[in-house]
C-alpha atoms as a PDB file:
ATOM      1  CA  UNK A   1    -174.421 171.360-121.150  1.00  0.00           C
ATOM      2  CA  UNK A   2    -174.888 168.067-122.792  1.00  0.00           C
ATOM      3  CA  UNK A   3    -172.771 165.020-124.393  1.00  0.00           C
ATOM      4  CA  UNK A   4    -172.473 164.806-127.517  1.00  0.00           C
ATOM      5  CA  UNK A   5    -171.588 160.916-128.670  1.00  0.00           C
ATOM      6  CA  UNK A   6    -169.310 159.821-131.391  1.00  0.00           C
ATOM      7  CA  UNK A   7    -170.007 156.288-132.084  1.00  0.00           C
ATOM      8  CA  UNK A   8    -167.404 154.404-134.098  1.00  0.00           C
ATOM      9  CA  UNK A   9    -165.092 151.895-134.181  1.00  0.00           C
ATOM     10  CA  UNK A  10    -162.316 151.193-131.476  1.00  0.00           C
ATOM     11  CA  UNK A  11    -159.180 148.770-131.572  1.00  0.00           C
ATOM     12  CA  UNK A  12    -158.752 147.267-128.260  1.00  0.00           C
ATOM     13  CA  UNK A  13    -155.723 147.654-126.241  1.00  0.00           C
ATOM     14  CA  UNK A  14    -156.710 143.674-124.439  1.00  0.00           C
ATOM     15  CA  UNK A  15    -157.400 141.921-127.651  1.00  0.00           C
ATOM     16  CA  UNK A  16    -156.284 143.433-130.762  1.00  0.00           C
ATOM     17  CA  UNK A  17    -159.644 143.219-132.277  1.00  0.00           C
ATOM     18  CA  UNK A  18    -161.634 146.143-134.069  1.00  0.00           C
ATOM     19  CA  UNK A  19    -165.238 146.849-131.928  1.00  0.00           C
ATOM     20  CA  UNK A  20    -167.750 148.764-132.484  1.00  0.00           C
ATOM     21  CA  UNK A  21    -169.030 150.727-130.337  1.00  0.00           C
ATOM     22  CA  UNK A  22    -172.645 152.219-130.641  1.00  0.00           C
ATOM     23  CA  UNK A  23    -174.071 155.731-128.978  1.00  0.00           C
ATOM     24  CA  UNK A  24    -176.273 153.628-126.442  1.00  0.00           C
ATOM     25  CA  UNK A  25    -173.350 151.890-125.339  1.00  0.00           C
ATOM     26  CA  UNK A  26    -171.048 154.954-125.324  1.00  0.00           C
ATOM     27  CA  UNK A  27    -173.316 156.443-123.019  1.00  0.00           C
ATOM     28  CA  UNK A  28    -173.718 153.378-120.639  1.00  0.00           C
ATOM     29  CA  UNK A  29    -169.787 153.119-120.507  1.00  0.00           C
ATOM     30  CA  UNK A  30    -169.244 156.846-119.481  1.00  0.00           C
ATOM     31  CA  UNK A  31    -172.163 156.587-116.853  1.00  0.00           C
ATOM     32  CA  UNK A  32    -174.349 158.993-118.705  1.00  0.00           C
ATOM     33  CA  UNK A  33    -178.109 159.327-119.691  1.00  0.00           C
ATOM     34  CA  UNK A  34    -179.202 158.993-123.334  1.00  0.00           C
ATOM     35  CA  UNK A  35    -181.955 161.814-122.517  1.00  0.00           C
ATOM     36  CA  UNK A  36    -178.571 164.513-121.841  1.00  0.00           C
ATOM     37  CA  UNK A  37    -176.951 163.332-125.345  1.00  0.00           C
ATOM     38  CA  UNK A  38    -176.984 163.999-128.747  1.00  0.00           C
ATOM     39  CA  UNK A  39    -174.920 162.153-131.230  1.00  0.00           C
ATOM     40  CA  UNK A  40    -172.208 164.393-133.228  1.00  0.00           C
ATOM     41  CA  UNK A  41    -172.668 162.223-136.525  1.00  0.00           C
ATOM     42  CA  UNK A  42    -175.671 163.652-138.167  1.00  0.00           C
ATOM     43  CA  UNK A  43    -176.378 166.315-139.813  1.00  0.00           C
ATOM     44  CA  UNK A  44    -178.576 168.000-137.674  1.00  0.00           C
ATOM     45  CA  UNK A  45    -175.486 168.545-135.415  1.00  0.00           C
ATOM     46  CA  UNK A  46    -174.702 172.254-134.314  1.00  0.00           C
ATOM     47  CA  UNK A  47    -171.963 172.501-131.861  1.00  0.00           C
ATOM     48  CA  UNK A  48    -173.180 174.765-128.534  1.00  0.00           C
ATOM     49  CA  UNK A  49    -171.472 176.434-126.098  1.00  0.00           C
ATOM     50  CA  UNK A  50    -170.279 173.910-123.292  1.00  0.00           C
ATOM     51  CA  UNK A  51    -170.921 170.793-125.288  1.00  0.00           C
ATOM     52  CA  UNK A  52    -168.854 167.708-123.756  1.00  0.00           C
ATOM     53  CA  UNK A  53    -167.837 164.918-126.601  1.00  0.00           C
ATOM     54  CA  UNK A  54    -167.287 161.134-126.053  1.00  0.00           C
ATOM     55  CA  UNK A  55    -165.926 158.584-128.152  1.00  0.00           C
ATOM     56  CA  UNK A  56    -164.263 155.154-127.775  1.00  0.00           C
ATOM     57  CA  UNK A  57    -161.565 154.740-126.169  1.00  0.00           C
ATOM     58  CA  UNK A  58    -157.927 152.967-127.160  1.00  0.00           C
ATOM     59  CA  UNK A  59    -157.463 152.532-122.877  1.00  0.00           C
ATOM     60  CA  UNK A  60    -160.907 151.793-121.633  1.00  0.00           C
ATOM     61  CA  UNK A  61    -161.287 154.830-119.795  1.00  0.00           C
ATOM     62  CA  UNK A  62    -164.716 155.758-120.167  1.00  0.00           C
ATOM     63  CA  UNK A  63    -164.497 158.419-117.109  1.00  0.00           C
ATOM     64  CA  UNK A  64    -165.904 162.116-117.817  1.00  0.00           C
ATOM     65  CA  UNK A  65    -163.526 165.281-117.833  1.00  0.00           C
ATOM     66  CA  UNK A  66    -162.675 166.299-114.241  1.00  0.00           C
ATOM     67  CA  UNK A  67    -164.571 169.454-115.303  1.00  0.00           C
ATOM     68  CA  UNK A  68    -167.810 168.082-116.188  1.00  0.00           C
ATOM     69  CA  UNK A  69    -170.332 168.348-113.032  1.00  0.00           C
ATOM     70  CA  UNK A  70    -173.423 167.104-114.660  1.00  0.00           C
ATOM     71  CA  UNK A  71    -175.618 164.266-112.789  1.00  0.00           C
ATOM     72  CA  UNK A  72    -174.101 160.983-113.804  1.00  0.00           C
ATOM     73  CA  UNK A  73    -176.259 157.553-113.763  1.00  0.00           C
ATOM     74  CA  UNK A  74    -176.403 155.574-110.099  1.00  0.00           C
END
């Protein structure tokens, strides 16, 4: 399994404004290490079997599926 990041814009619910967020920053937010990720924008991309995908989020809730069970960051 691994997480496959979507970087991209996000309008946030607090302020209104448009952010960007970036795959390094994705990661950080959803507690996850850069070395289990790929990012889902390039063309290299080929989806696998188990593949998990994060983007922004509208709410701020950067929390994994329930049925992801990989090692998260301390």
């Amino acid at each position: 399994m691994r997480y496959v990041l979507h970087p991209g814009y996000v309008t946030s619910k607090n302020d209104g404004d448009q952010h960007f967020i970036g795959g390094p920053r994705l990661a950080k937010l959803y507690g996850v290490d850069m070395r289990q990720c790929v990012f889902g924008d390039v063309p290299e991309y080929r989806e696998q079997e188990g593949d998990v995908h994060l983007c922004p989020d509208y709410h701020g809730n950067y929390t994994l599926p329930s049925n992801v069970e990989l090692t998260r960051l301390p």
